[in-house]
C-alpha atoms as a PDB file:
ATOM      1  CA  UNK A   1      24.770   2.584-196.721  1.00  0.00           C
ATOM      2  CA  UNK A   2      28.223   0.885-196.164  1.00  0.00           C
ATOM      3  CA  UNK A   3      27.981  -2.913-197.024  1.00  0.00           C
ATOM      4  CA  UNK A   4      30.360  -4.708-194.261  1.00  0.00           C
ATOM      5  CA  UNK A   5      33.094  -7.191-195.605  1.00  0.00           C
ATOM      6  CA  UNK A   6      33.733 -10.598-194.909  1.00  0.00           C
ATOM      7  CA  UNK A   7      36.746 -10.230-193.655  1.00  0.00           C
ATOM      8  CA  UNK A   8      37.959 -13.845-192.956  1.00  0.00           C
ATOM      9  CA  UNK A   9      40.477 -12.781-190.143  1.00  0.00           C
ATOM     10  CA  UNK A  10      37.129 -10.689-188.692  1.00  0.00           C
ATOM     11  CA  UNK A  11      35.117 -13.368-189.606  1.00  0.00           C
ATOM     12  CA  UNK A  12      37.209 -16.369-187.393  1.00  0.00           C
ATOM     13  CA  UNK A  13      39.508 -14.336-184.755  1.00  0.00           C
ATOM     14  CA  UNK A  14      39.860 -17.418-183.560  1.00  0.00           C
ATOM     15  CA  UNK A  15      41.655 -18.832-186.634  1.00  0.00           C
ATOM     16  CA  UNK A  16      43.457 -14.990-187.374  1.00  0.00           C
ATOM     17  CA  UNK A  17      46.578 -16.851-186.696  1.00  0.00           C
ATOM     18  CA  UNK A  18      46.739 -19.496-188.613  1.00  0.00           C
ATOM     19  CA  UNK A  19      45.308 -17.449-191.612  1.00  0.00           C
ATOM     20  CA  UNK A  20      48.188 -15.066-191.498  1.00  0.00           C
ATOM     21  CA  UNK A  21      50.198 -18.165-191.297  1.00  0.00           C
ATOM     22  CA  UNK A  22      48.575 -20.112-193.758  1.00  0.00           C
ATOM     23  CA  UNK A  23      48.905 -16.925-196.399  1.00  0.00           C
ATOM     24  CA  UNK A  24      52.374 -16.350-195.960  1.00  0.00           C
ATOM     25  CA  UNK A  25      53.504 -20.049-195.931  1.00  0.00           C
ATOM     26  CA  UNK A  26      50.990 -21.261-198.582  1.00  0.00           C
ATOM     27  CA  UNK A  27      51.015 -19.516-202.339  1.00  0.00           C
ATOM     28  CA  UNK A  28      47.782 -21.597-203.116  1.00  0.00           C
ATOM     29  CA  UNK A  29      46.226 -20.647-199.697  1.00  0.00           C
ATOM     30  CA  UNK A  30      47.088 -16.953-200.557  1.00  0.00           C
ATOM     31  CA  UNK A  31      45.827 -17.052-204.079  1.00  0.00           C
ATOM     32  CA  UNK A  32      42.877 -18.358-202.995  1.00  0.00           C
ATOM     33  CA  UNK A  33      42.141 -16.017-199.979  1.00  0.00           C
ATOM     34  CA  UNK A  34      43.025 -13.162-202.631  1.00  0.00           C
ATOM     35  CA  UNK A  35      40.057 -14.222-204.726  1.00  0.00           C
ATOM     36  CA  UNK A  36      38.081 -14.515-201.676  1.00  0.00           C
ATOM     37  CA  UNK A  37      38.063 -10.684-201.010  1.00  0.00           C
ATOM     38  CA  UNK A  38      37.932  -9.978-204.699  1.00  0.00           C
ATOM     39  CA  UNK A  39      34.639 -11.605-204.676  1.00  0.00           C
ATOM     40  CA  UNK A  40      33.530  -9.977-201.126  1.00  0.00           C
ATOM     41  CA  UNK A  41      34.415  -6.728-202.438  1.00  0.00           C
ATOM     42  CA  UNK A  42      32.361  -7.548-205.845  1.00  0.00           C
ATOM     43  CA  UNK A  43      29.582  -8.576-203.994  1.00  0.00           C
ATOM     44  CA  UNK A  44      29.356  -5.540-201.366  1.00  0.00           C
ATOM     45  CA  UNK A  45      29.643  -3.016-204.729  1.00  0.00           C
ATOM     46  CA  UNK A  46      26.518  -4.946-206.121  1.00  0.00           C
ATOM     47  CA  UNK A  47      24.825  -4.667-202.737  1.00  0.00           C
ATOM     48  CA  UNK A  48      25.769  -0.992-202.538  1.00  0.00           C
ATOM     49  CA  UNK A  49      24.182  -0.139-206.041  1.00  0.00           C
ATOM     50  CA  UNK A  50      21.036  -2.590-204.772  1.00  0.00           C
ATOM     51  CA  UNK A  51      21.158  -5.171-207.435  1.00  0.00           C
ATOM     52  CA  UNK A  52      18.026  -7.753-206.961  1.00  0.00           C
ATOM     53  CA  UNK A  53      18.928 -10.803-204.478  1.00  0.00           C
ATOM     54  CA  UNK A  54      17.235 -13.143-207.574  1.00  0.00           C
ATOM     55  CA  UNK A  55      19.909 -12.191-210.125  1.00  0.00           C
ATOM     56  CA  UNK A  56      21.346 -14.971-211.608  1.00  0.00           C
ATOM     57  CA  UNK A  57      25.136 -13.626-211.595  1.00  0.00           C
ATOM     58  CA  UNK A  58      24.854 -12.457-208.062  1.00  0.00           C
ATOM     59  CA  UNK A  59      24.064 -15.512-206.552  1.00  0.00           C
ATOM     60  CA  UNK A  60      26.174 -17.291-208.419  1.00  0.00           C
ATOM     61  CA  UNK A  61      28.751 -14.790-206.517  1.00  0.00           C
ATOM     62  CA  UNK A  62      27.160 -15.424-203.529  1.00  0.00           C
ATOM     63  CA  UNK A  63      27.746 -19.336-203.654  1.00  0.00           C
ATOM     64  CA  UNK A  64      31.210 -19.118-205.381  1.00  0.00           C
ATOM     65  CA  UNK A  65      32.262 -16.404-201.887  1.00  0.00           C
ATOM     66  CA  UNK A  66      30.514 -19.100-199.609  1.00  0.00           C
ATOM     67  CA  UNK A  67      32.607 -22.264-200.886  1.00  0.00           C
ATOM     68  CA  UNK A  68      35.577 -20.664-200.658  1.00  0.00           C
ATOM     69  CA  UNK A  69      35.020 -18.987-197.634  1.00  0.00           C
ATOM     70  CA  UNK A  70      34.327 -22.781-196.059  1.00  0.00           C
ATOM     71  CA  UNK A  71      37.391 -23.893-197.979  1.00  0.00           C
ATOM     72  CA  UNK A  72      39.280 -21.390-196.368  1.00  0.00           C
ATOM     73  CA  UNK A  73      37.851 -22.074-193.290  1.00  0.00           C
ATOM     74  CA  UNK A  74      38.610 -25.673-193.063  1.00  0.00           C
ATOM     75  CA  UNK A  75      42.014 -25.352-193.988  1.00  0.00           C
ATOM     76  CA  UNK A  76      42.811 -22.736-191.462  1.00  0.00           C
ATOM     77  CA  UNK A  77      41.022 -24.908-188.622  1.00  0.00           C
ATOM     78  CA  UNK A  78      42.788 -28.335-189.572  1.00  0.00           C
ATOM     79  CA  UNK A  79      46.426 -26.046-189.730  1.00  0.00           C
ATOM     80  CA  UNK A  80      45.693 -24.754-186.301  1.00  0.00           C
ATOM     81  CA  UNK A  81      45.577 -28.336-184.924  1.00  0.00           C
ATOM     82  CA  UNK A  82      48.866 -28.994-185.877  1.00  0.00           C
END
């Protein structure tokens, strides 16, 4: 069973925009959206070989995908007001 990604641009098509902006105009915006779908992708192979939800590594995954993905987030929303 195919584990869908997190696709940020998927995720906010209301921010799409300003994420393509902010990765093309921002190296630390773009490193950090890289490591964003390096962790997404990490995650979805665990899920796809069924690792347990309580193991330690994987939800420390979890949580590191979910800050940055609010990181993210907020700095696309606050560029999109300007």
């Amino acid at each position: 069973m195919a584990i869908p990604s997190h696709v940020l641009e998927t995720e906010f098509p209301d921010l799409a925009d300003s994420i393509r902006h902010l990765v093309q105009d921002s190296i630390q915006y773009k490193n950090d959206h890289d490591n964003y779908h390096k962790l997404d992708k990490a995650i979805r192979g665990l899920e796809e070989r069924g690792v347990a939800t309580d193991d330690h590594h994987f939800r420390e995954l979890k949580t590191k995908r979910a800050r940055l993905k609010d990181q993210l987030y907020t700095q696309a929303k606050n560029y999109r007001s300007h």
